[in-house]
C-alpha atoms as a PDB file:
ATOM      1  CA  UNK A   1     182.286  74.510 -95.961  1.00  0.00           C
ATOM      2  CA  UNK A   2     185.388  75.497 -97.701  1.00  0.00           C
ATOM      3  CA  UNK A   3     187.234  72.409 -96.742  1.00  0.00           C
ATOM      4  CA  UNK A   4     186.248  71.136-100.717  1.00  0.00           C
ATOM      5  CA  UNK A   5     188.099  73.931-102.415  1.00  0.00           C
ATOM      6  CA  UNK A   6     191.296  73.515-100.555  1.00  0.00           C
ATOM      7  CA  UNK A   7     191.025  69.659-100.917  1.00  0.00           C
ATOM      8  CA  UNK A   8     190.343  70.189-105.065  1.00  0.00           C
ATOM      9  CA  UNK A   9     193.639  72.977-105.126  1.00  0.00           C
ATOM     10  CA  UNK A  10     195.976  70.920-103.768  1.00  0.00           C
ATOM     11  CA  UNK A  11     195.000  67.602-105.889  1.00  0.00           C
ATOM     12  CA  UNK A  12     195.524  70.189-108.495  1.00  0.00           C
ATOM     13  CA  UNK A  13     198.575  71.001-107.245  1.00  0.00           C
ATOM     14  CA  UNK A  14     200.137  67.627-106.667  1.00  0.00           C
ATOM     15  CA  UNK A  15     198.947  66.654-110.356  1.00  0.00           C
ATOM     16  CA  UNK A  16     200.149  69.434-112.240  1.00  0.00           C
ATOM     17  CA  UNK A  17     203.633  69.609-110.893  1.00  0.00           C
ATOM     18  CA  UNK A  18     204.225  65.841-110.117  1.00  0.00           C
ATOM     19  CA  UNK A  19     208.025  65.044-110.366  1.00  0.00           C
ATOM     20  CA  UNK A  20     209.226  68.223-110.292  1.00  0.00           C
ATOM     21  CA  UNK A  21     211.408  69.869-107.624  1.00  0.00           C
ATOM     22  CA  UNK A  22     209.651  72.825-105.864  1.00  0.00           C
ATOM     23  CA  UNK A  23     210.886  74.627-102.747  1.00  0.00           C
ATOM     24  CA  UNK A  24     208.411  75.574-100.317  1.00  0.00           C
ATOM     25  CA  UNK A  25     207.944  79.037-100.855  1.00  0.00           C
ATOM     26  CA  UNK A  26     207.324  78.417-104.924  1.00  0.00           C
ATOM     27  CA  UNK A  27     204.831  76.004-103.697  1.00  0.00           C
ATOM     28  CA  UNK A  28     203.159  78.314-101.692  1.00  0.00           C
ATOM     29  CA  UNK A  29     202.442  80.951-103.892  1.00  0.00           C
ATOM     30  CA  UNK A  30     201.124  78.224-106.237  1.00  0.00           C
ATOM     31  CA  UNK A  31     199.051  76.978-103.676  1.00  0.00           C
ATOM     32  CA  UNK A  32     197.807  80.468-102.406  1.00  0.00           C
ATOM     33  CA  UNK A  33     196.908  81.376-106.177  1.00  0.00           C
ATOM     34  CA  UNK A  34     195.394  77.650-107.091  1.00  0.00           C
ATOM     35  CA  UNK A  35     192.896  78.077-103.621  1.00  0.00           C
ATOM     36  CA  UNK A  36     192.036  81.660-104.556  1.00  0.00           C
ATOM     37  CA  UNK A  37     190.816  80.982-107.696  1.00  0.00           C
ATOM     38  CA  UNK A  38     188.483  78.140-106.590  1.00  0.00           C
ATOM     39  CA  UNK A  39     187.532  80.191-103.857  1.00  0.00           C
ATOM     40  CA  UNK A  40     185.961  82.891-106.353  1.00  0.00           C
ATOM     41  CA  UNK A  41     184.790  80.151-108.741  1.00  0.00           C
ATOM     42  CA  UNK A  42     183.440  77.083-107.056  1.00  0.00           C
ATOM     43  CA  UNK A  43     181.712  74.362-108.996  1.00  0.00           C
ATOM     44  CA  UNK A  44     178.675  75.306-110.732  1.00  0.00           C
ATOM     45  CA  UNK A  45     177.042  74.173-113.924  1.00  0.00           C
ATOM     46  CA  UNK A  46     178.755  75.793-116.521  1.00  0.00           C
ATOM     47  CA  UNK A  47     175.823  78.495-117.337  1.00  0.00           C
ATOM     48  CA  UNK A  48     176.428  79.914-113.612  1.00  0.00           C
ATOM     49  CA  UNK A  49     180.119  79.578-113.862  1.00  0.00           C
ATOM     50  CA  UNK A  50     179.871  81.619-117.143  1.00  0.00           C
ATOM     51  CA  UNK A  51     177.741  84.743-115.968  1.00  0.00           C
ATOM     52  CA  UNK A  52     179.760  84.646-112.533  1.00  0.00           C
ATOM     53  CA  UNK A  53     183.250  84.972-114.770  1.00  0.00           C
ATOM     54  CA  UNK A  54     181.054  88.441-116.589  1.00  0.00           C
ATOM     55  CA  UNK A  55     180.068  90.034-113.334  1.00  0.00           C
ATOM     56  CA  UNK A  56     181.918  93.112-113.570  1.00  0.00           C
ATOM     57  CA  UNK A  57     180.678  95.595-110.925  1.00  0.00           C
ATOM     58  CA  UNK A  58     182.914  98.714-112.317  1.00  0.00           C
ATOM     59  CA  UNK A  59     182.028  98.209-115.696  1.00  0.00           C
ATOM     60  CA  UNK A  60     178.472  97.553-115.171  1.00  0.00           C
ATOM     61  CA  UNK A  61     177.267  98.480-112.036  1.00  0.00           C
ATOM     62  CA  UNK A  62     173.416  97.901-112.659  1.00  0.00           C
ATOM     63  CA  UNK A  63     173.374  95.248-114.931  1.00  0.00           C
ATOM     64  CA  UNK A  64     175.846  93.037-112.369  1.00  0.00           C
ATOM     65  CA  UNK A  65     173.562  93.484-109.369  1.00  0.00           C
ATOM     66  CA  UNK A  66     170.227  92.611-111.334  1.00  0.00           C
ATOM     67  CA  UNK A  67     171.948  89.593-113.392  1.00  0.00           C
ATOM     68  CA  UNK A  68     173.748  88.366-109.264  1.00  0.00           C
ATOM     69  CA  UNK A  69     170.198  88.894-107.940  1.00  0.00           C
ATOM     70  CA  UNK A  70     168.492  86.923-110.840  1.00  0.00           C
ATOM     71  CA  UNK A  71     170.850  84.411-110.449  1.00  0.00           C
ATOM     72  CA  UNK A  72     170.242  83.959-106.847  1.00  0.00           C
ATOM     73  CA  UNK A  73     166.752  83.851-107.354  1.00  0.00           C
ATOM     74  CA  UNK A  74     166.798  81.255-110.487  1.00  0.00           C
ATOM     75  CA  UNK A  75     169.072  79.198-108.269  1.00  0.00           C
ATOM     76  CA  UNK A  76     167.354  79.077-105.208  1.00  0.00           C
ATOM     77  CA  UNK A  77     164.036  77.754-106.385  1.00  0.00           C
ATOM     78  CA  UNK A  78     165.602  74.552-108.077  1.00  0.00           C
ATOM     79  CA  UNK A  79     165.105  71.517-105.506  1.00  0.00           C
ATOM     80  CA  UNK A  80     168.084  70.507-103.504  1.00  0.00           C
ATOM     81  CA  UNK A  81     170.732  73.026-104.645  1.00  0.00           C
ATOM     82  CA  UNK A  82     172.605  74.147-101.951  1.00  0.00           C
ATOM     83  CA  UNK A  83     172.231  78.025-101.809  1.00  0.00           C
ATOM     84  CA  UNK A  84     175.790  79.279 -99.651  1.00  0.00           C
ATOM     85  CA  UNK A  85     178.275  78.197-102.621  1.00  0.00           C
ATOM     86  CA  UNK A  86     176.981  80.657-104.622  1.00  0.00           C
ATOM     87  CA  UNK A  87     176.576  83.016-102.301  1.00  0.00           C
ATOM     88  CA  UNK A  88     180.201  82.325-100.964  1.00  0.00           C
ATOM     89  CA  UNK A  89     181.371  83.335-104.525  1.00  0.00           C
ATOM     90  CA  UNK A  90     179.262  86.424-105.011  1.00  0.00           C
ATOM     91  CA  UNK A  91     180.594  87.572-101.432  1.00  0.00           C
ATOM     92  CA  UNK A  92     184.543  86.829-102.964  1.00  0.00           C
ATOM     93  CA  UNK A  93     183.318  88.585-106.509  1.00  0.00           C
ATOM     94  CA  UNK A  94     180.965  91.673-105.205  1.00  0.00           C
ATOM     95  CA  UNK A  95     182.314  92.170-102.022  1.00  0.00           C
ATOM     96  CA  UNK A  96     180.255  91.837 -98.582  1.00  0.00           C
ATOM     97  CA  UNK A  97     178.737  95.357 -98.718  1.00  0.00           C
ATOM     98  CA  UNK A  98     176.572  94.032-101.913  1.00  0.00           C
ATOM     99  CA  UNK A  99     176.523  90.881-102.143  1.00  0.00           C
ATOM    100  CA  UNK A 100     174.844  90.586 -98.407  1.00  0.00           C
ATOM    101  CA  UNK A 101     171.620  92.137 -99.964  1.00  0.00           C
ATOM    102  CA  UNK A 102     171.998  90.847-103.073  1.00  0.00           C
ATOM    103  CA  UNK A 103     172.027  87.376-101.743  1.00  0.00           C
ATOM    104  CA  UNK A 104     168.925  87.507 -98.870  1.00  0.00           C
ATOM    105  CA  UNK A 105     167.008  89.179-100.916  1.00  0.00           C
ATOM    106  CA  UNK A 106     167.429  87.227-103.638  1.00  0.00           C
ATOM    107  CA  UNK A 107     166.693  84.205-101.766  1.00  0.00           C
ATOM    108  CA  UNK A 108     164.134  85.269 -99.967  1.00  0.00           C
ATOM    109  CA  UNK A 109     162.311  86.039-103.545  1.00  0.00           C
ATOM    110  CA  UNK A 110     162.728  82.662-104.559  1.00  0.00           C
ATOM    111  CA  UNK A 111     161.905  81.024-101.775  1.00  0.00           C
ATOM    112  CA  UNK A 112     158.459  83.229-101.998  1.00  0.00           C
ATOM    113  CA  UNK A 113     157.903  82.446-105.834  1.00  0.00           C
ATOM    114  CA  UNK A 114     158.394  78.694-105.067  1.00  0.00           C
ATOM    115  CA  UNK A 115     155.823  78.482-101.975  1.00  0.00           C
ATOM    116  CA  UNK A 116     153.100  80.874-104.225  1.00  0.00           C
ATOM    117  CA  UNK A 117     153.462  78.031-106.389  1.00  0.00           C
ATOM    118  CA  UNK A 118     153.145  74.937-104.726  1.00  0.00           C
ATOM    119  CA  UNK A 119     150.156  76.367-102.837  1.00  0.00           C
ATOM    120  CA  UNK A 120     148.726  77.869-106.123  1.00  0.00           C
ATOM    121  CA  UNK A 121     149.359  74.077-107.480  1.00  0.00           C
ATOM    122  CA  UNK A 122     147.668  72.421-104.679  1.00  0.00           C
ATOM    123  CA  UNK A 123     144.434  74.061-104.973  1.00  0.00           C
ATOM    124  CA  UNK A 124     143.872  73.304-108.647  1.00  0.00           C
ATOM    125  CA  UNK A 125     141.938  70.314-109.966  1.00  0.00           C
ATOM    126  CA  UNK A 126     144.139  68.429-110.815  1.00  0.00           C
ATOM    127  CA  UNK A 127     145.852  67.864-107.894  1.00  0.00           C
ATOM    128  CA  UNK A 128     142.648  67.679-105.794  1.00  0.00           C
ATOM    129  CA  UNK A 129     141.778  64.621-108.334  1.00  0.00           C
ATOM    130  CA  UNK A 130     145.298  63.364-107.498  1.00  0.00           C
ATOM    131  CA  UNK A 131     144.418  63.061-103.964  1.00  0.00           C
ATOM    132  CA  UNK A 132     141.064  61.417-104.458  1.00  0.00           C
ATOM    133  CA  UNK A 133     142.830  58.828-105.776  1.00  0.00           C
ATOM    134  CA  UNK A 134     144.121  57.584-102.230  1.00  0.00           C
ATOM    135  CA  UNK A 135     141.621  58.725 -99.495  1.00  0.00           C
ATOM    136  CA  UNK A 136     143.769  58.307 -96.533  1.00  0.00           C
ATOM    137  CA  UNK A 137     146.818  60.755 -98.088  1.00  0.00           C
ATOM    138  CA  UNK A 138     144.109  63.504 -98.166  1.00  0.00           C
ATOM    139  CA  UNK A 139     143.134  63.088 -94.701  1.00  0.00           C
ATOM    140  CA  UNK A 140     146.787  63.712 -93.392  1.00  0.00           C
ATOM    141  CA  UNK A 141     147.188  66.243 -95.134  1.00  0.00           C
ATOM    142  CA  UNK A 142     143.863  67.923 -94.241  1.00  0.00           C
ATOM    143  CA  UNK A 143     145.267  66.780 -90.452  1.00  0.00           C
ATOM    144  CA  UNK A 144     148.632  68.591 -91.400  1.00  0.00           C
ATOM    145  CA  UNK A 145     146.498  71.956 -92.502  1.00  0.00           C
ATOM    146  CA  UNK A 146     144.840  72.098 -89.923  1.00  0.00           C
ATOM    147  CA  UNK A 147     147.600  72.082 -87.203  1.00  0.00           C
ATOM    148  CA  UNK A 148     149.768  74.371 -89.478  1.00  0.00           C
ATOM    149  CA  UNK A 149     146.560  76.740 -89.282  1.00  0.00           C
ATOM    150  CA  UNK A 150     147.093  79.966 -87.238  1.00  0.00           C
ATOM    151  CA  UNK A 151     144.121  79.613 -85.737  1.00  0.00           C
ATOM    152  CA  UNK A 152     145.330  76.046 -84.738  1.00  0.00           C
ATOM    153  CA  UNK A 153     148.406  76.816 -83.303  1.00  0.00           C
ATOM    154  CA  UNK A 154     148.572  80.895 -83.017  1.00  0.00           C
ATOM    155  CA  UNK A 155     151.216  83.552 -85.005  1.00  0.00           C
ATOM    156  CA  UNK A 156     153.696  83.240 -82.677  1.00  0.00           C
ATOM    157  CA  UNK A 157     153.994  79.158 -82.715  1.00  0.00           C
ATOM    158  CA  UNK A 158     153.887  79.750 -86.100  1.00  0.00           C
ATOM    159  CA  UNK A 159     156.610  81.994 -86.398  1.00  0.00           C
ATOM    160  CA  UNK A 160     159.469  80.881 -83.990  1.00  0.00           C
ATOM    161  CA  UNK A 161     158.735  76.921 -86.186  1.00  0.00           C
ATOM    162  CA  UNK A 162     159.217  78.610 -89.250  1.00  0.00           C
ATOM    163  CA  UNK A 163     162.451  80.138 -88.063  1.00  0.00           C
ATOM    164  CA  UNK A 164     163.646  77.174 -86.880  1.00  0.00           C
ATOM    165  CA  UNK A 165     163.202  74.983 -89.782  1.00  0.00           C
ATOM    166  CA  UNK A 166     164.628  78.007 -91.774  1.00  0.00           C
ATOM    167  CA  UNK A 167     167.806  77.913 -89.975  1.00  0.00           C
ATOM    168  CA  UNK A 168     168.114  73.828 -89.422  1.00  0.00           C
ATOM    169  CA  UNK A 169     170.494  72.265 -91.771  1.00  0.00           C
ATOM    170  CA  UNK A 170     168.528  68.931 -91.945  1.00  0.00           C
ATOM    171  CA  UNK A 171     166.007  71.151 -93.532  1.00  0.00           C
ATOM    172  CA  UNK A 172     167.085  72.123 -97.710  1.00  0.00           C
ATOM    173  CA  UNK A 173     165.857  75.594 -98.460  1.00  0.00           C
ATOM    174  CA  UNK A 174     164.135  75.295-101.850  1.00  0.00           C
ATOM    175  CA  UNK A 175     162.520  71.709-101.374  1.00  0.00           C
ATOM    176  CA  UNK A 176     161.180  72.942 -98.346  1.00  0.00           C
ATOM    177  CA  UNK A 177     159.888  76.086 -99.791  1.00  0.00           C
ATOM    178  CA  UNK A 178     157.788  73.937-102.254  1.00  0.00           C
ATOM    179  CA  UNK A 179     156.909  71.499 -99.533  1.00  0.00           C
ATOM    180  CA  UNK A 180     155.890  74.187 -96.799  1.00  0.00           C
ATOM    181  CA  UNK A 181     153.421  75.978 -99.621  1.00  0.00           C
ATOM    182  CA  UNK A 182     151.604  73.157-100.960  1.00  0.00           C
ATOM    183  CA  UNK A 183     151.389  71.126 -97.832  1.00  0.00           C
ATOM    184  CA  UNK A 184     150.676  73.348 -95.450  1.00  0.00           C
ATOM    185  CA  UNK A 185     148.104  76.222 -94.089  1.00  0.00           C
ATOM    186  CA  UNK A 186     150.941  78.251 -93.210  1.00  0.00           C
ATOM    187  CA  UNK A 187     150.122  82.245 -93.295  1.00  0.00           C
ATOM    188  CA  UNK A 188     152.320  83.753 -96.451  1.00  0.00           C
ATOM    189  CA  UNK A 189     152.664  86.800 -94.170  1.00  0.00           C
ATOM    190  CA  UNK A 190     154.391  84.663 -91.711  1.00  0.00           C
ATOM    191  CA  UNK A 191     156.528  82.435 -93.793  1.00  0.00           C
ATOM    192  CA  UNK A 192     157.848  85.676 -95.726  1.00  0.00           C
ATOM    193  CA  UNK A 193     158.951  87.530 -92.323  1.00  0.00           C
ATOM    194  CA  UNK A 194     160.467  83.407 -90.997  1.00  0.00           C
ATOM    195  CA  UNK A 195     162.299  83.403 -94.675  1.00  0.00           C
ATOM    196  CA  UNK A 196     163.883  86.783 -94.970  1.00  0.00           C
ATOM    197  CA  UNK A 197     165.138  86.511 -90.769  1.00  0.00           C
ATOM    198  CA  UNK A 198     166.705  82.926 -92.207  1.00  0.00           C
ATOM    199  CA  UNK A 199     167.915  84.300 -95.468  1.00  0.00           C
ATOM    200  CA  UNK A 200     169.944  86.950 -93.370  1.00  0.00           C
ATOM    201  CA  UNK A 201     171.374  84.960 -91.256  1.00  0.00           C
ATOM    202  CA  UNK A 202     172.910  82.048 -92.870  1.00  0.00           C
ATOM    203  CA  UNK A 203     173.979  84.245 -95.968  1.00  0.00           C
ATOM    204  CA  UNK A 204     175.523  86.592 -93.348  1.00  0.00           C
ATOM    205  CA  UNK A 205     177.589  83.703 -92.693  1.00  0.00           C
ATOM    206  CA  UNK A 206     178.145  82.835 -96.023  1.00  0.00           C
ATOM    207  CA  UNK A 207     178.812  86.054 -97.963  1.00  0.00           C
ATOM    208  CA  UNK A 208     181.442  87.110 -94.898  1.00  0.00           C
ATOM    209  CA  UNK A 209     183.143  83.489 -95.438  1.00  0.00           C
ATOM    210  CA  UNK A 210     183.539  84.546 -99.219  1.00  0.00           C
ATOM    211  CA  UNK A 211     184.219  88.093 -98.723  1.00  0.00           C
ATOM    212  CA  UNK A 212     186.560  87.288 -96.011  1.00  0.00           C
ATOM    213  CA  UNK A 213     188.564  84.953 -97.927  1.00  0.00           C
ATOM    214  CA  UNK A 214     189.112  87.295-101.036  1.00  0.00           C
ATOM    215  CA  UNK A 215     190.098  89.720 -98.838  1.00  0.00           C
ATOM    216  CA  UNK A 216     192.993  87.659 -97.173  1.00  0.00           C
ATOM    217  CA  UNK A 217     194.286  86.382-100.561  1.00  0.00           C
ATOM    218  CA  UNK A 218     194.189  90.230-101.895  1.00  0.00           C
ATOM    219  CA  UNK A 219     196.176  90.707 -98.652  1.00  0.00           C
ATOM    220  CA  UNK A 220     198.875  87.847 -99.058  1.00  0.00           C
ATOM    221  CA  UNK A 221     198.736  88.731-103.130  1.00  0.00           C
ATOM    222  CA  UNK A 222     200.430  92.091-102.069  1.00  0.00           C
ATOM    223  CA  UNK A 223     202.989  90.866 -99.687  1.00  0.00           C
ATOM    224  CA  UNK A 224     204.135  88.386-101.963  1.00  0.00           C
ATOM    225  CA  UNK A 225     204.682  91.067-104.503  1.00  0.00           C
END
């Protein structure tokens, strides 16, 4: 997960000081503060990058948890973005403490909003005319409904698949929120309680990885001093 930041600091590294003669404890320091940085600040487009750089929690306490938790959100319901870099860097900026709930929740709203919508979508006109136009794609997905149905299969069936899918890396979070809501009979109440237990544990691991790692680089910063 964080193997792409070290990679990208020490190509940065190599390039910027190419030729010269460094002994191994100058080039560690430059290495340690190189990774740190793009620890903090992975790659994001450069709207995200800018409102993570004005996150200041002492300064603005309430305004940088709503802006982290609308940024979570916003990012989280666009297809196919991968949701633990930014929670890696709110975990290195916030701290694990707050970004942990900033982060599942967060998610979890988006991944809510997204699935309202698809299934909202899918029951309007339009896209029942969209299916008329090929019979047989309506009659899977009728099949699909029906054994996604509680009734079908039961809550507890249900549940522990939601979980599962939730937690499966083959799986992408916001594409599947979209594709769970409008193609499926899947209770809300049930996807909501499968999404937040999901949301908690992989940003768990993700905010710790980020909080974690600012927290050993604030360690070596002060025994380098």
């Amino acid at each position: 997960m964080l193997l792409p930041y070290f990679q990208r600091a020490n190509i940065d590294l190599l390039a910027s000081h190419s030729g010269s003669n460094l002994d191994f404890s100058t080039t560690l320091l430059l290495a340690h503060d190189n990774v740190a940085t793009n620890l903090s600040s992975p790659s994001f487009p450069p709207f995200f990058n800018d409102l993570l750089a004005n996150l200041d929690l002492s300064q603005h306490p309430i305004t940088t948890i709503l802006a982290s938790y609308c940024l979570v959100t916003a990012a989280d319901m666009v297809p196919f973005v991968p949701c633990q870099p930014l929670a890696i860097a709110l975990g290195a900026k916030l701290g694990f403490a707050l970004a942990f709930p900033i982060t599942a929740i967060g998610q979890t709203t988006a991944g809510i909003l997204a699935f309202s919508a698809a299934r909202k979508a899918s029951d309007t006109d339009l896209a029942r005319e969209a299916f008329e136009l090929n019979p047989e794609a309506v009659q899977k997905l009728e099949e699909l409904r029906t054994l996604t149905s509680a009734e079908e299969q039961g809550d507890g069936k249900i549940l522990l698949a939601l979980i599962g899918l939730r937690l499966a890396p083959f799986f992408p979070f916001s594409a599947g929120n979209y594709l769970l809501g409008g193609t499926t009979a899947v209770p809300l109440r049930l996807y909501v309680l499968a999404t937040l237990m999901g949301c908690i544990a992989s940003n768990f691991l993700s905010v710790t990885i980020g909080a974690g790692g600012a927290m050993i680089f604030s360690t070596s910063d002060n025994l380098f001093l």
